[in-house]
Every structure is written in structure tokens, then in C-alpha cells.
Protein backbone atom coordinates (compact mmCIF):
# COMPACT_ATOMS: atom_id res chain seq x y z
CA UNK A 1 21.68 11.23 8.69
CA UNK A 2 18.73 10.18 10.86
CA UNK A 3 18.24 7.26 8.62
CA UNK A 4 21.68 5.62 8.73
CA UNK A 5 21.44 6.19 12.22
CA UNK A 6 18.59 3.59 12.41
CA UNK A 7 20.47 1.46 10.42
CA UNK A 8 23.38 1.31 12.63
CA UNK A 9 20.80 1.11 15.55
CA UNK A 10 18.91 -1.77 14.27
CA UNK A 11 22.12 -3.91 13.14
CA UNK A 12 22.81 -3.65 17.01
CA UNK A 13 19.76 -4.54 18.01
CA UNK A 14 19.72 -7.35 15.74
CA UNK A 15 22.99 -8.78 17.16
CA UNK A 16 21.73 -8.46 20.90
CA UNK A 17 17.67 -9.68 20.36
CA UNK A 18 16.77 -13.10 21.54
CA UNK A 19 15.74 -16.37 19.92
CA UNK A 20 17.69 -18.15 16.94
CA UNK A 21 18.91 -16.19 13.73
CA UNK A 22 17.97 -19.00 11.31
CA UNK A 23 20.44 -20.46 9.00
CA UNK A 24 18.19 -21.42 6.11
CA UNK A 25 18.42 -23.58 2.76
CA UNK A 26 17.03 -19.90 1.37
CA UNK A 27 17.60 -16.54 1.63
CA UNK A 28 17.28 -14.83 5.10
CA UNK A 29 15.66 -11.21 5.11
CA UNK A 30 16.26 -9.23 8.39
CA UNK A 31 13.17 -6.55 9.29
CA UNK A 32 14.28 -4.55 11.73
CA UNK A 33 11.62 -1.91 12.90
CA UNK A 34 11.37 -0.15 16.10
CA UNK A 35 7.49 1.27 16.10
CA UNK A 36 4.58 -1.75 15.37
CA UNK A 37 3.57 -2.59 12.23
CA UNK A 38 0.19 -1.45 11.06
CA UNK A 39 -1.39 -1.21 7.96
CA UNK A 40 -0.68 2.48 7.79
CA UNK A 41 0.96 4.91 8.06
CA UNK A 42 4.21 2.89 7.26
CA UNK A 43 6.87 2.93 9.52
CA UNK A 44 10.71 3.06 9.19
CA UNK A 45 13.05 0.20 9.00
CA UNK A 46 15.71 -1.44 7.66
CA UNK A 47 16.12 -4.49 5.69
CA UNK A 48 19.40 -6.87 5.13
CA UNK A 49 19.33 -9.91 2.61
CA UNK A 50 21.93 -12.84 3.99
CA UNK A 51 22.17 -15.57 0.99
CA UNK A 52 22.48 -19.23 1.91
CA UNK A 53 25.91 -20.34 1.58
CA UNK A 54 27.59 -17.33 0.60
CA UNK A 55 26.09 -17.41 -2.79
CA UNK A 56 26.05 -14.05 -4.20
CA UNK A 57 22.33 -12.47 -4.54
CA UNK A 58 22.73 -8.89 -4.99
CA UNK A 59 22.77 -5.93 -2.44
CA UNK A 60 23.53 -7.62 1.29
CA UNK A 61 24.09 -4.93 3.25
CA UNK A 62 21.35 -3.01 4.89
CA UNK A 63 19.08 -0.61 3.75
CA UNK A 64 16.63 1.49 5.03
CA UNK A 65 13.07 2.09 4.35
CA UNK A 66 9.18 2.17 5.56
CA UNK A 67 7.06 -0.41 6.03
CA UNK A 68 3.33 -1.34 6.30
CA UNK A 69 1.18 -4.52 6.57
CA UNK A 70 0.24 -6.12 2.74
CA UNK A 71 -3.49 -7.05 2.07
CA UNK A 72 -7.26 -6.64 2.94
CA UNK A 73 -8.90 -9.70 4.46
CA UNK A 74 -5.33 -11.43 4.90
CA UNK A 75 -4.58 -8.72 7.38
CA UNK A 76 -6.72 -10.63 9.58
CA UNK A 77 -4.61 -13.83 10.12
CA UNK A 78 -1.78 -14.26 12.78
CA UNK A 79 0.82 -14.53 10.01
CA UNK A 80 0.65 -11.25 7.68
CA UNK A 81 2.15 -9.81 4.26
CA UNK A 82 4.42 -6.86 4.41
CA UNK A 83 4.72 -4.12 2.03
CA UNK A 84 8.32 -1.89 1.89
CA UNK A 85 10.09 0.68 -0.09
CA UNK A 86 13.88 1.37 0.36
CA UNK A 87 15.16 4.81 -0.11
CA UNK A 88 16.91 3.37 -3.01
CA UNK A 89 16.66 0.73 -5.27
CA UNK A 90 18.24 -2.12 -4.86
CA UNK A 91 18.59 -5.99 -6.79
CA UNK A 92 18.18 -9.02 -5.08
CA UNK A 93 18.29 -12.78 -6.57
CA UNK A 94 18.27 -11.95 -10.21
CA UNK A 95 14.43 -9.65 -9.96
CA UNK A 96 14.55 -6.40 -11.43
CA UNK A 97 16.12 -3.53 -9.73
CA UNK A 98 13.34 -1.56 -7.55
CA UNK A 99 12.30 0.22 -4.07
CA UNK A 100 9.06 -1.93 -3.96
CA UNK A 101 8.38 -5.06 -2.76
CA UNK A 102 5.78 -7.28 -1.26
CA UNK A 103 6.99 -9.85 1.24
CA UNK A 104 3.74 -12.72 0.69
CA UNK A 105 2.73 -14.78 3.81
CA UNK A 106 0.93 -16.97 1.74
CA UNK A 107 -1.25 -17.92 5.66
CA UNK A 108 -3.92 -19.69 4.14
CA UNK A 109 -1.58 -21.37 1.24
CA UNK A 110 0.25 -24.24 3.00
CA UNK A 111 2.13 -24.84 0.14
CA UNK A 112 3.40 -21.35 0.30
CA UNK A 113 3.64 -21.67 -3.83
CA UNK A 114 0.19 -21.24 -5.21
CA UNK A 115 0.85 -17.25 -6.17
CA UNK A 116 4.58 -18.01 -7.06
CA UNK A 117 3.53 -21.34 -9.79
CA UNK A 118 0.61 -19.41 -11.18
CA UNK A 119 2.93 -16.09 -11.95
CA UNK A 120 5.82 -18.30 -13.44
CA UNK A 121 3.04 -20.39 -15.62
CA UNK A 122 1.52 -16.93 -17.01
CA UNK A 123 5.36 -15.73 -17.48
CA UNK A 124 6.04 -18.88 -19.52
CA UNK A 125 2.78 -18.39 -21.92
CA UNK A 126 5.24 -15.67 -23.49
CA UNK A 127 5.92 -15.05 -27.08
CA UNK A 128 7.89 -12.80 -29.37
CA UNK A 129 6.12 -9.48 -28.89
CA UNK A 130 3.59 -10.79 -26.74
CA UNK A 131 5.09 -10.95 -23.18
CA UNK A 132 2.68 -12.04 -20.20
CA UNK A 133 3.68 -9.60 -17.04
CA UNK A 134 3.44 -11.41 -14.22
CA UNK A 135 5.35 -10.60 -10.63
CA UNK A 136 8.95 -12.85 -10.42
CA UNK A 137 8.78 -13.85 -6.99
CA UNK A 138 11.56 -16.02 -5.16
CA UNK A 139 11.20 -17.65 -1.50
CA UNK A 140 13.05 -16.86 1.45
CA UNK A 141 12.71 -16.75 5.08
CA UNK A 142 12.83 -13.87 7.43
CA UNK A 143 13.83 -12.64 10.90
CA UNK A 144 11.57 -10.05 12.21
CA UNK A 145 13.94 -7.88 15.04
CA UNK A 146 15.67 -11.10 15.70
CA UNK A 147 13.21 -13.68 15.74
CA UNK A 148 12.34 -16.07 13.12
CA UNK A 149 9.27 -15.53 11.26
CA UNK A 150 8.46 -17.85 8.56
CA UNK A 151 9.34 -18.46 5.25
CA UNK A 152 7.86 -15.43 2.70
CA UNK A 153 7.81 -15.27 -0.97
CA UNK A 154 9.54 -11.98 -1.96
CA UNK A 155 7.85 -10.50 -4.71
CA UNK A 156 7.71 -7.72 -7.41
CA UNK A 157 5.24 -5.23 -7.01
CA UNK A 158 2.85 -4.69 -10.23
CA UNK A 159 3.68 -1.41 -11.25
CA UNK A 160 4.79 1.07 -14.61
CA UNK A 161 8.21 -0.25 -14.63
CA UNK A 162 7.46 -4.20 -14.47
CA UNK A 163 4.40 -3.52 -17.00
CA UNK A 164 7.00 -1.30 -19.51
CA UNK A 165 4.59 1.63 -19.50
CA UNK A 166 5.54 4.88 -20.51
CA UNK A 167 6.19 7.24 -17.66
CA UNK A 168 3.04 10.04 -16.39
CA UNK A 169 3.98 12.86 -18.61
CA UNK A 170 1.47 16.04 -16.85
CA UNK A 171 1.92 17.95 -20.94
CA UNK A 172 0.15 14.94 -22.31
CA UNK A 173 -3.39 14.64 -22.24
CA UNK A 174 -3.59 10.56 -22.47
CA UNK A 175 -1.20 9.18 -19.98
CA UNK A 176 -0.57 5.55 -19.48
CA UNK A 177 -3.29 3.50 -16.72
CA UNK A 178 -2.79 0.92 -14.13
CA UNK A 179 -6.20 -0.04 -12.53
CA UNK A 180 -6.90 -2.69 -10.01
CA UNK A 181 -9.66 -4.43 -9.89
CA UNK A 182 -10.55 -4.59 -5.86
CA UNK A 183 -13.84 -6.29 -5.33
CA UNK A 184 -16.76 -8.36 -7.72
CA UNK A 185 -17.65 -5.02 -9.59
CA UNK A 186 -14.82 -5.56 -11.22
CA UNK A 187 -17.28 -7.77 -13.93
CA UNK A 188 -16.97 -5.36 -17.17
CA UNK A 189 -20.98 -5.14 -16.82
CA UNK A 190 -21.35 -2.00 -15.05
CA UNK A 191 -20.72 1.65 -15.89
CA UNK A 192 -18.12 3.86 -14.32
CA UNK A 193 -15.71 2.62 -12.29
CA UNK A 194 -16.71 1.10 -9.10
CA UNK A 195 -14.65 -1.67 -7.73
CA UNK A 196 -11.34 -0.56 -9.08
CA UNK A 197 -8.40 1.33 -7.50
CA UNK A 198 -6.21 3.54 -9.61
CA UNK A 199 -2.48 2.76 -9.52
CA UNK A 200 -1.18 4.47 -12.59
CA UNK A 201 -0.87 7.91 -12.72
CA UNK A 202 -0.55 8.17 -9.42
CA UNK A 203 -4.38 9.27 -8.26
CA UNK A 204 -2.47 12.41 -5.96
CA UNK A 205 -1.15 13.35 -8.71
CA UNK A 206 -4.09 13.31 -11.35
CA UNK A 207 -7.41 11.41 -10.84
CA UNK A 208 -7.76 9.79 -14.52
CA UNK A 209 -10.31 7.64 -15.24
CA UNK A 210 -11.57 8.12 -18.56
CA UNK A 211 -10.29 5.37 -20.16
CA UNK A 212 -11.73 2.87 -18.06
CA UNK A 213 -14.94 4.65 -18.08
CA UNK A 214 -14.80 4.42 -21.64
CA UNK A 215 -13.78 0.72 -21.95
CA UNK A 216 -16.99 -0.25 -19.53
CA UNK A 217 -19.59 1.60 -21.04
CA UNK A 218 -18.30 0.01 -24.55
CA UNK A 219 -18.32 -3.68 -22.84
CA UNK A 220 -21.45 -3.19 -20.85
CA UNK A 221 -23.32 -1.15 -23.51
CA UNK A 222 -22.54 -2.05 -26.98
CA UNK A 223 -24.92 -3.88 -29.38
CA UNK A 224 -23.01 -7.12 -30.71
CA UNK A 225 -22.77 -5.41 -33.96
CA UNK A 226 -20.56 -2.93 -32.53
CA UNK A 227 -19.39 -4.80 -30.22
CA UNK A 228 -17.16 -7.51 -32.54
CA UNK A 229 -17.11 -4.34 -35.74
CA UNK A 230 -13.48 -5.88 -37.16
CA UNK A 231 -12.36 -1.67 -36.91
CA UNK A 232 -13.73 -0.60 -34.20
CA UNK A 233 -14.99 -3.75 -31.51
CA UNK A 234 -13.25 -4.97 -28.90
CA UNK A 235 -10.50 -6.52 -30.85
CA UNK A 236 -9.40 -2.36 -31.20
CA UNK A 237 -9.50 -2.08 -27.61
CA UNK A 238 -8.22 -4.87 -26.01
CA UNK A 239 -5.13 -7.48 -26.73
CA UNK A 240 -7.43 -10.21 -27.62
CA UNK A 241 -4.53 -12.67 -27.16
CA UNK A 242 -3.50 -11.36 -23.91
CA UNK A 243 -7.09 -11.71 -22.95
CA UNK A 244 -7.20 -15.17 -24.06
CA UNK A 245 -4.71 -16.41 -21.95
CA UNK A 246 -5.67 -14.57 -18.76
CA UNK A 247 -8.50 -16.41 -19.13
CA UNK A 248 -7.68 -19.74 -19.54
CA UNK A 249 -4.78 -19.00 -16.60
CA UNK A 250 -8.05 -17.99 -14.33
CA UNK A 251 -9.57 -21.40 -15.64
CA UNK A 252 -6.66 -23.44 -14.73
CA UNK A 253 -6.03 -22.38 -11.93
CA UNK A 254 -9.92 -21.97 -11.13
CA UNK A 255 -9.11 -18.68 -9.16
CA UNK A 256 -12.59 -17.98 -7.73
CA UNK A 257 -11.64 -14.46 -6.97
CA UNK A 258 -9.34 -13.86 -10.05
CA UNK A 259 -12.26 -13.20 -12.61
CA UNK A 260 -13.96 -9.80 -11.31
CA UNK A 261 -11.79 -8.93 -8.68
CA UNK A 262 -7.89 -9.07 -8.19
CA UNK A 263 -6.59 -8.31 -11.29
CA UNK A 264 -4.55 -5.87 -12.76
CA UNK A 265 -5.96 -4.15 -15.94
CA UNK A 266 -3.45 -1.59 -17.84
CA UNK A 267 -2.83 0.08 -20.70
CA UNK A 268 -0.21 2.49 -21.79
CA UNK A 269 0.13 5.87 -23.10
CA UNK A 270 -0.75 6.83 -27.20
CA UNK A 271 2.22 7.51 -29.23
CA UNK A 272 3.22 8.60 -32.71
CA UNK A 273 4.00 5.27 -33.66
CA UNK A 274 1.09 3.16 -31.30
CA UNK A 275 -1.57 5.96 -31.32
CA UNK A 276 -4.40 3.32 -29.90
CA UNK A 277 -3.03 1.53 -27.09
CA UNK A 278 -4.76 -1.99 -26.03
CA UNK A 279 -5.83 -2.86 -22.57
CA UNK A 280 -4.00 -6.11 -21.20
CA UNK A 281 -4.30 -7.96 -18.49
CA UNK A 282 -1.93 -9.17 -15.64
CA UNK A 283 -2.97 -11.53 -12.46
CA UNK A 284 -2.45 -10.60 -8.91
CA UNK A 285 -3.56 -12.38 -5.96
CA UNK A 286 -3.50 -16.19 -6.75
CA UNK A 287 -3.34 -17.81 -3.11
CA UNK A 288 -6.95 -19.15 -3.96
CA UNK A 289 -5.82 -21.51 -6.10
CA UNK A 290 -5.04 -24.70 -7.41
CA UNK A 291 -7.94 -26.43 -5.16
CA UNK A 292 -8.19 -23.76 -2.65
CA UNK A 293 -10.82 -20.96 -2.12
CA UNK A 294 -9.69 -17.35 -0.02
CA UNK A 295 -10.36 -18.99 3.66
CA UNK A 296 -8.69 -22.03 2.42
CA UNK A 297 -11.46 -24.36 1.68
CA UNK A 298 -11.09 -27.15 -0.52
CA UNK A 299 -12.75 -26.16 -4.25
CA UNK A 300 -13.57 -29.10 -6.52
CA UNK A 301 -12.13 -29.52 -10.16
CA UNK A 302 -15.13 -28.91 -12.09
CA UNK A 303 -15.56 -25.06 -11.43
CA UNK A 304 -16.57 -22.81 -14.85
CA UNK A 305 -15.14 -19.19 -14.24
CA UNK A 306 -16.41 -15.82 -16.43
CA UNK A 307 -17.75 -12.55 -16.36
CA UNK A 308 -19.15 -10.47 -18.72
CA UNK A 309 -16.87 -9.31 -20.52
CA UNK A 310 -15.34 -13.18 -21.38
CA UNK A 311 -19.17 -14.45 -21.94
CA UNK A 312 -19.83 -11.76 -24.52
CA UNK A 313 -16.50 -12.65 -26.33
CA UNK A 314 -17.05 -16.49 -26.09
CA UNK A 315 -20.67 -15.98 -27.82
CA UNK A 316 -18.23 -15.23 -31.09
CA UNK A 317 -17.40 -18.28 -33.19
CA UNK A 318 -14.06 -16.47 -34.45
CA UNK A 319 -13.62 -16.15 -31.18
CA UNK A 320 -14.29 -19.16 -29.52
CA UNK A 321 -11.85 -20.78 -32.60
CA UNK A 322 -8.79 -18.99 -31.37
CA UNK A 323 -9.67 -19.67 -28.16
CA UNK A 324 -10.05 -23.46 -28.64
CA UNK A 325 -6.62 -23.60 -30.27
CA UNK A 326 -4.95 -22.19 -27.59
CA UNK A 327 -6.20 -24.42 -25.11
CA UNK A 328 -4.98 -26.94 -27.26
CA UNK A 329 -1.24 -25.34 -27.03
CA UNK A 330 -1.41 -24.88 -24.08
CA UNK A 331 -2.21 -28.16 -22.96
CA UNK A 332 0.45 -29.49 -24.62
CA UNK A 333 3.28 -27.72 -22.89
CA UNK A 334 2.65 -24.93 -20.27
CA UNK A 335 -0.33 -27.02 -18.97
CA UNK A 336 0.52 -30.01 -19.46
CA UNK A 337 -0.22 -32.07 -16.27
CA UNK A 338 3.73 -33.42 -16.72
CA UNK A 339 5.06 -29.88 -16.52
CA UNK A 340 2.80 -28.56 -13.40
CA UNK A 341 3.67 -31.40 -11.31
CA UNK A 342 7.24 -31.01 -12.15
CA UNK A 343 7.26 -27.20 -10.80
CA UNK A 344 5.33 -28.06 -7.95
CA UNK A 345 8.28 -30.72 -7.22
CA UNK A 346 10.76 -27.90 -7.69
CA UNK A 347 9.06 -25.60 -5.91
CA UNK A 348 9.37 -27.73 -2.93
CA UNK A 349 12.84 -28.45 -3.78
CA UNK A 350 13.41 -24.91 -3.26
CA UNK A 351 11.55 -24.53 -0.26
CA UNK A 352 13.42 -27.85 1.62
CA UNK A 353 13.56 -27.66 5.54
CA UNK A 354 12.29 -24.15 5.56
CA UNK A 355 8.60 -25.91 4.59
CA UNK A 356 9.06 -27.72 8.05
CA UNK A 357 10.42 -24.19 9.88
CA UNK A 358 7.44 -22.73 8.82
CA UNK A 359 4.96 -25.24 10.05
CA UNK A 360 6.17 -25.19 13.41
CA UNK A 361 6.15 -21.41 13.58
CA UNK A 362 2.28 -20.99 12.21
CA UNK A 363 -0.44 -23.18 11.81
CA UNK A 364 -1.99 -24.78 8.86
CA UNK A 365 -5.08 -23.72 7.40
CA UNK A 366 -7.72 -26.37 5.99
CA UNK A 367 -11.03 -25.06 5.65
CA UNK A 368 -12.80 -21.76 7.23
CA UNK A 369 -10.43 -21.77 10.04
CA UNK A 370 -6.74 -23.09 11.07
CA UNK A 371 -6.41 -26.84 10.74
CA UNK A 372 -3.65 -29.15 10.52
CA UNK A 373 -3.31 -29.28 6.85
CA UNK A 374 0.82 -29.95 6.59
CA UNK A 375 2.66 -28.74 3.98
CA UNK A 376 3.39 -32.41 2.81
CA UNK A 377 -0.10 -32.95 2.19
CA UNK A 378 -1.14 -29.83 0.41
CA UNK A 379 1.12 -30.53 -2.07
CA UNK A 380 0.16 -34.06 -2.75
CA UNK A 381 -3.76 -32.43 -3.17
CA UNK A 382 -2.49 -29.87 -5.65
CA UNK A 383 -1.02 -32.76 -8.02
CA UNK A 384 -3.92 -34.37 -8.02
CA UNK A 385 -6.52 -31.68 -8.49
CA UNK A 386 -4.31 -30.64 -11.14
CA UNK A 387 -5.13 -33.91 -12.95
CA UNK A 388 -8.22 -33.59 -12.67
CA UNK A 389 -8.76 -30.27 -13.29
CA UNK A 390 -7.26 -30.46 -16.54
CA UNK A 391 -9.20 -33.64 -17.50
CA UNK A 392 -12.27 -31.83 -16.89
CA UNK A 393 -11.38 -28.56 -18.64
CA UNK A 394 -10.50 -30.60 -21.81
CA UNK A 395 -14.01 -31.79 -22.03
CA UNK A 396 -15.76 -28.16 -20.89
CA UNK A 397 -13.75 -26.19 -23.27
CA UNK A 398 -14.50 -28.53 -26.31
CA UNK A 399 -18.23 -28.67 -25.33
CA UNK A 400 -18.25 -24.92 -24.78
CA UNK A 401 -16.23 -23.89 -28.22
CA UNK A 402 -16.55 -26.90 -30.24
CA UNK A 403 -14.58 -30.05 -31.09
């Protein structure tokens, strides 16, 4: 009762704050919160989705919920992520139903699109029984207790349900895993566990780290013989295609910190009819991207990125033959240079005037510290460091697998 109290409360509030309610080309989300945000503990509020338009999106009316601050390092810039769960679930703009979701800043990205182009592009690298989970994301702007705050890309949180896992069953004594990989220990060359955060069970309700355990002593330990054994090698513990292609999205993309760090690394529970489960991959975190390092540096185009794990399996001539060819797919539709440019181009279709909202509210970020990059120009130095990036990939992966 307390809850739809605040709702009520904070609709009221909303009506009476000052400063412009923007009417937007997107997708207006109204945060209403009456404590300060922090990182933690989250604190309550409500949320309300108004379409553009009167288009019908899903669930308008408002909802309660808690919120917190999104991010590590990112917390550190004027213009922050936010993190909420609704006491219910709810569907907005065609994403999956949930109680989850990550509002992304994107402060250092001035295109706002880096994470949202490199999700879609691991999406699309899809096949028949092989699906590539990614977060669906969709832009919109949002009023924070009345006052226009920027324009956001609302995103799926990585979790059991996006990743089709089974759910934490406390009879069973394999479960299905969700780790995070948090910071550059994340390299497959060390034992234990270090550099990883648990996600899945939830670690209150059972620590479980055995299987990663497992899967780094085999790729930090085992002789090559072992290692690539047809039976038993790392073709029986991980989904060699999924592996593949996280790769070459990393490469791509160049994400400097997407390698050993930032990723999400899963696998679900045994079963009757699947009783050896593979490790996949999934990316998270892809702001430093597409010509841009973390603090929003310019990164050149000719940038090799591995770690131990993707060295080992590149010293493998099978290997480095499957991994040739599907560069060589690849290239030919999900990367080709045509089809980037033309979803950066819709990408900033989508965005329209809200691209120009958002400059005025926060500044641009070009280099260590906040520039004047505009949005304008960002995008015109992704297109072309896409060129070029694939241009020199072509020639680095044939040298590095063979023609």
C-alpha cells in the first residue's frame, strides 16, 4: 500500500516540478525518486514509459521499483547509468518481458550507439541452433523528477532468462553458471577464479564455482595433447563456434577491454538429454568501441586483440581453418563495411533531434577528459575507422591463419 502511495506521490510531483517535460522523436522514461541516487543501497521509485506519438509500446502507466547507479569507473562522470527492478515485470518496445533493466548513459560514447550496434551485430551472427545472446537495447530519453536528462539506451540485463538457462534447482548438484568477467584476470591463464563475479546461482544463495575453476585449470594447465584430444579438449568444453565469433566480434569492434574483462561467460545446467553442457560466451560493455578506448580516446585501426585462451586455440591449424572461413562469412554480410555504415545511419535515424537534446544537456568527451567531440562528428569517425578497420583485419587474419 506504501508503494502505490509513492506512485501516486511521484505522478504529482512530476506534474508540479520545474523545467520542460520533453516531447521527444523517442520514447520518454519518467524516474521519479524522492531519496538520491547512489550506487547502493537502491532506492525506491517509480518509472512511466510515454511513447512518441501515441504509438503503442507496452506497459505506460507507472510502476514502482528501486533504483541504484549502473557501472564502476563510469560512475565517475557527470552523466551516469541507472540500474532498476519493478515489483513486476513489465514489456516495453517489443524487449522481453522482465523487472531488470539497465538505463546506459553511454558519457564517454558521443554517438550514444557503440554498445547498442555491437549487441545487434552479435544478435545477427545467429543461426539455426546457434543463437548469439546479446542484450536488445532501444533508445529513449528520460526525465529525471521532472527535468530532462538525456537520451539513454534502455537495455536488457544479461541474466538466466535472456541466456535460456535452466532455473537454480538447490536438489541438483550441477546447477546452471553465469560468471562475469570484471577486471584483466579474466585471461583464461590463471587458476581459480580471480577477476570474475558470480551472477548465476545467485552467490547468497549458493557460492558455486567449480565449474569455472575447472574450465581454468584445464585452459591454463593442459598439455596441447590434451588440450585439442577430439573427446575430451576444449572442443568438449566450450561452443567452439560461439567462441569463434565472440572473437572476431571483439576484433571488429577492437574492444580493448572486451577480451579479459567485461564479458559474460555461462553455461547451463546437465540434463538427461545434454549431460555436458558447453561454456558460451556473450559481450557486455562495448562503449570502447568502434575507434574509442574506456576514457574516450581515439584507438587506431590496426589493434590485434587475444588472450590466452584464443592464442592457444589459434596455434591449431583445424582451428585456425574454421576460423578463417568465418571471417570470410562474415565479411561478406554481417561485416560487411556496406551493412555497418548502414546501421550506423539508422541508428542516427532513430536517435534524430534527441542527438542534439543530448549535447546541449552534457558535454562531449574526446580524449582523457570532456571535449567538444559532437555527435555529428563521432559518427562520421566511426564510418571511417570502420573501413579501415576491416581493410586491415582482412590482411591480419589471412597472415595470421593462412590464405
Amino acid at each position: 500500500m506504501k508503494r502505490f502511495g509513492f506512485i501516486f506521490l511521484s505522478l504529482a510531483l512530476e506534474i508540479l516540478a520545474a523545467g520542460p517535460v520533453v516531447e521527444s522523436n523517442l520514447p520518454v522514461i519518467h524516474l521519479q525518486v524522492a531519496k538520491q541516487i547512489g550506487s547502493e543501497p537502491k532506492v525506491p521509485c517509480s518509472v512511466r514509459m510515454v511513447p512518441p506519438n501515441g504509438l503503442e509500446l507496452g506497459n505506460t502507466g507507472a510502476l514502482a521499483g528501486l533504483i541504484r547507479y549502473h557501472g564502476a569507473s563510469s560512475q565517475g562522470y557527470d552523466k551516469k547509468s541507472f540500474a532498476f527492478t519493478l515489483d513486476s515485470p513489465t514489456r516495453w518496445m517489443g524487449l522481453n518481458e522482465r523487472r531488470q533493466w539497465v538505463l546506459n548513459a553511454a558519457f564517454v560514447d558521443c554517438s550514444m550507439m557503440r554498445h547498442k550496434l555491437s549487441y545487434d551485430l552479435f544478435q545477427s551472427m545467429s543461426a539455426d541452433g546457434a543463437k548469439r545472446f546479446a542484450s536488445s537495447s532501444r533508445f529513449v530519453e528520460v526525465n529525471l523528477n521532472g527535468r530532462y536528462h538525456g537520451a539513454y539506451l534502455l537495455m536488457e540485463r544479461v541474466d538466466r532468462a535472456l541466456l535460456g538457462l535452466l532455473r537454480y534447482d538447490s536438489n541438483a548438484p550441477n546447477q546452471a553458471v553465469i560468471y562475469k568477467a570484471v577486471d584483466h584476470s579474466g585471461n583464461f591463464s590463471d587458476l581459480g577464479h580471480g577477476g570474475y563475479e558470480q551472477r548465476e546461482p545467485e552467490p547468497e544463495v549458493r557460492q558455486y564455482w567449480g565449474p569455472l575453476d575447472d574450465l581454468n585449470l584445464f585452459t591454463s594447465r593442459a598439455p596441447d595433447s590434451k588440450f585439442f584430444d577430439p573427446e575430451s579438449g576444449v572442443a568438449s568444453r566450450f561452443d567452439i563456434d560461439n567462441v569463434i565469433d565472440f572473437h572476431l566480434l571483439v576484433l571488429f569492434t577492437s574492444n580493448m577491454d572486451g577480451i579479459d574483462k567485461n564479458f559474460i561467460l555461462a553455461r547451463d545446467a546437465p540434463t538427461a538429454a545434454v549431460p555436458k553442457p558447453k561454456f558460451f560466451f556473450a559481450p557486455w560493455d562495448y562503449d570502447a568501441t568502434f575507434g574509442r578506448n574506456w576514457e574516450g580516446s581515439r584507438v587506431g585501426p590496426t589493434e590485434w586483440i587475444s588472450s590466452h585462451l584464443f592464442d592457444r586455440l589459434l596455434s591449431n591449424a583445424s582451428y585456425r581453418q574454421r576460423y578463417r572461413e568465418r571471417w570470410r562469412q562474415l565479411r561478406e554480410r554481417q561485416f560487411s563495411v556496406e551493412r555497418v555504415t548502414r546501421m550506423i545511419d539508422d541508428n542516427s535515424g532513430t536517435l534524430g533531434d534527441a542527438a542534439k537534446r543530448n549535447e546541449r544537456r552534457w558535454k562531449g568527451v574526446d580524449g582523457p577528459g570532456p571535449g567538444q567531440l559532437s555527435f555529428t562528428e563521432d559518427v562520421k569517425q566511426m564510418k571511417e575507422w570502420v573501413a579501415a578497420r576491416t581493410t586491415w583485419l582482412d590482411e591480419e587474419i589471412a597472415r595470421r591463419t593462412g590464405r
